[in-house]
Structure formats: structure tokens, C-alpha cells
C-alpha atoms as a PDB file:
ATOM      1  CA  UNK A   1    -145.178 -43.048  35.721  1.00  0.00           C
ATOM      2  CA  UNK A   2    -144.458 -45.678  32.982  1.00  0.00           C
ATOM      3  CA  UNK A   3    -148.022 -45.154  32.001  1.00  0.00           C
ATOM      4  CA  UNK A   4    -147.761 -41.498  31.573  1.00  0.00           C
ATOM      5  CA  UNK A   5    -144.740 -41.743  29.087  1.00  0.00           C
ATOM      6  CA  UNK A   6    -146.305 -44.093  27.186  1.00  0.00           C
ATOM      7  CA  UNK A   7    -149.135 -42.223  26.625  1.00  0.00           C
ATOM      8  CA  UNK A   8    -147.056 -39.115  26.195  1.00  0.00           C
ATOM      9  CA  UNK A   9    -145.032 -41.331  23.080  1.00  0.00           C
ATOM     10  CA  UNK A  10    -148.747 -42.408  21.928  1.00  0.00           C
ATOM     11  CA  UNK A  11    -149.385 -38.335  21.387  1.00  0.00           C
ATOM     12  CA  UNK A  12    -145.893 -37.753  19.850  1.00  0.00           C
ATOM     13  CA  UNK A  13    -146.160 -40.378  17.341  1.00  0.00           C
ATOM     14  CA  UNK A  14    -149.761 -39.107  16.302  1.00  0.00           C
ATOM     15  CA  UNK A  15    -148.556 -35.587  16.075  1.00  0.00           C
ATOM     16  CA  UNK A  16    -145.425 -37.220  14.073  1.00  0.00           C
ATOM     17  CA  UNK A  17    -147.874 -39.274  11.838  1.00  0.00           C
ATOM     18  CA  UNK A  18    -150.003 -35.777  11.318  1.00  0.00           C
ATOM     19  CA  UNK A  19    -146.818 -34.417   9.651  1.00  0.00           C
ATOM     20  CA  UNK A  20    -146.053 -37.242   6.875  1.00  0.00           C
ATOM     21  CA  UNK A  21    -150.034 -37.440   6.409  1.00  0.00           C
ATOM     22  CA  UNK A  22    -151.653 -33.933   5.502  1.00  0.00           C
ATOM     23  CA  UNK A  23    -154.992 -35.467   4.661  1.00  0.00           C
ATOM     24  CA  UNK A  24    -155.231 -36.952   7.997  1.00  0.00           C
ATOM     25  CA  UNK A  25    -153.495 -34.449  10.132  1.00  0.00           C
ATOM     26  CA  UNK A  26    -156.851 -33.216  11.642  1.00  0.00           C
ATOM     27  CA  UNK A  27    -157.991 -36.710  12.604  1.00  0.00           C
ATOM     28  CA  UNK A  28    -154.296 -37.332  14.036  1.00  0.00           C
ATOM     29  CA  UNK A  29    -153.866 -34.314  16.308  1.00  0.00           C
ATOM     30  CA  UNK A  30    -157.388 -34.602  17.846  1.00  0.00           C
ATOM     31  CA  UNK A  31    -156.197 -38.174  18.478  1.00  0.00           C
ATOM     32  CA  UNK A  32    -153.056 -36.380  19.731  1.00  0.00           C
ATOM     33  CA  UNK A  33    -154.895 -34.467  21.825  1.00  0.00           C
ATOM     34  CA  UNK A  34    -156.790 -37.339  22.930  1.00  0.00           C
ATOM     35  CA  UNK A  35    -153.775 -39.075  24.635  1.00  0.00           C
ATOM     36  CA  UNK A  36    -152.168 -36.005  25.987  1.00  0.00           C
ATOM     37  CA  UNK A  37    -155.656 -35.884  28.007  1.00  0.00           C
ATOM     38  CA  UNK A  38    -155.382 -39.388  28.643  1.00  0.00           C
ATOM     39  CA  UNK A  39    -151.790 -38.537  30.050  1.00  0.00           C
ATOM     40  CA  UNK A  40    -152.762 -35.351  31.951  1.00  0.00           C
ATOM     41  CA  UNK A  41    -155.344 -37.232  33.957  1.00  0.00           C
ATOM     42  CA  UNK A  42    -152.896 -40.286  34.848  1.00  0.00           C
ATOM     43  CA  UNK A  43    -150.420 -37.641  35.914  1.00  0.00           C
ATOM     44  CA  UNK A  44    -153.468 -35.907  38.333  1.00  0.00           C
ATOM     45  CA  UNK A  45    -154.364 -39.237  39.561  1.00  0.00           C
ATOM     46  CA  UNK A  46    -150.578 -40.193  40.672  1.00  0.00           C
ATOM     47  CA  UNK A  47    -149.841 -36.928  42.178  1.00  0.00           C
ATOM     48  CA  UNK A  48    -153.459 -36.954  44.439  1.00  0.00           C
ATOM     49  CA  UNK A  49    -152.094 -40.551  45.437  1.00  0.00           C
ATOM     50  CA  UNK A  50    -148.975 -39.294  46.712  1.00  0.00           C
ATOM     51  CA  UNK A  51    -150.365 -36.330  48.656  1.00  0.00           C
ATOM     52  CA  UNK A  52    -153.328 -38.452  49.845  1.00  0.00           C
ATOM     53  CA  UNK A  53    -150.270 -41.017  51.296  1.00  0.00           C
ATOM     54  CA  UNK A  54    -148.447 -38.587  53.068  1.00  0.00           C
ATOM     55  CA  UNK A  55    -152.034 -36.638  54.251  1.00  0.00           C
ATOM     56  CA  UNK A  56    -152.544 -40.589  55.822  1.00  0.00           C
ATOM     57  CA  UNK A  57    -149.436 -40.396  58.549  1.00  0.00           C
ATOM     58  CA  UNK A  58    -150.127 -39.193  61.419  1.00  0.00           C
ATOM     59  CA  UNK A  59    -147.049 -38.347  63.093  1.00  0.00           C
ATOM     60  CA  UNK A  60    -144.081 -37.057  60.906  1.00  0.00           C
ATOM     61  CA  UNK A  61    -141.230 -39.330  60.861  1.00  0.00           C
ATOM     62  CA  UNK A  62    -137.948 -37.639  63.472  1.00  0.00           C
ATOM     63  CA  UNK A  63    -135.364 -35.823  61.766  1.00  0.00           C
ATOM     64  CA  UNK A  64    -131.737 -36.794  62.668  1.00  0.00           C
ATOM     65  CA  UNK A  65    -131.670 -33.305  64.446  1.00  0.00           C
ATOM     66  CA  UNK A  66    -134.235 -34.124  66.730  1.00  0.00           C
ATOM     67  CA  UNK A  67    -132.987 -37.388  67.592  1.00  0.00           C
ATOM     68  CA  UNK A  68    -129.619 -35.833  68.285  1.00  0.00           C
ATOM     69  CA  UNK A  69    -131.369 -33.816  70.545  1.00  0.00           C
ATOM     70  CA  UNK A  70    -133.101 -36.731  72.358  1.00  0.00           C
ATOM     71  CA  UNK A  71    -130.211 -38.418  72.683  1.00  0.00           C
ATOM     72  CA  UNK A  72    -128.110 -35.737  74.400  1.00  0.00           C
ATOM     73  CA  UNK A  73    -130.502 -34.711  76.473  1.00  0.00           C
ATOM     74  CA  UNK A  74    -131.089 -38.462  78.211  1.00  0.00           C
ATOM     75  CA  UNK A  75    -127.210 -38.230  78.444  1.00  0.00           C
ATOM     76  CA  UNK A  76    -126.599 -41.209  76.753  1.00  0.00           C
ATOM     77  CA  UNK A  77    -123.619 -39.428  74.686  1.00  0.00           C
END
């Protein structure tokens, strides 16, 4: 996630840079653009690693409900 914000601050400061430089502005919003892409994709890539993890477990982990209910039912409470 570091990644992302960095990237995100690389797009800001061209987009800042655009304003205080109206001969370059074009050049520094497509290079805006550019790192907002950049950022966009990282973002994709972490998310699909996340749901890709949890897609990899094969049992779900046991809520403290259900082993409440395992534990009263053995009559160990």
C-alpha cells in the first residue's frame, strides 16, 4: 500500500507542477496520468492478492459461536 501512495503523491505533485508551469501543463498531466495508471494497477494487483489468499484456505477458520457450541455440546461447561 506504501507503493500506491507514493505513486498517488508522484501524480499530485505533477498535476501541482502543471499549475505553476502553463507551458508544460500538457506534458505534466499526461505524466499525471501516467502515475495514476501506474497506481491503479498496483492497487488491482494487491487486491487480486488478497482475494487469491483467502480463495487458497480451504476450511474457514471457527467462529467463537461455533466453538461455544462445540464446547457445550461435549459437556465440558
Amino acid at each position: 500500500m506504501e507503493t500506491i501512495r507514493r505513486l498517488r503523491a508522484m501524480a499530485s505533485l505533477c498535476r501541482q507542477s502543471a499549475a505553476c508551469h502553463p507551458g508544460r501543463s500538457w506534458n505534466l498531466l499526461a505524466e499525471a496520468e501516467y502515475w495514476e495508471r501506474l497506481a491503479d494497477a498496483a492497487l488491482l494487483e494487491h487486491f487480486q492478492q488478497c482475494t487469491s489468499s483467502l480463495n487458497d484456505q480451504t476450511q474457514p477458520q471457527p467462529t467463537a459461536n461455533a466453538m461455544t457450541r462445540a464446547i457445550v455440546s461435549r459437556g465440558v461447561v
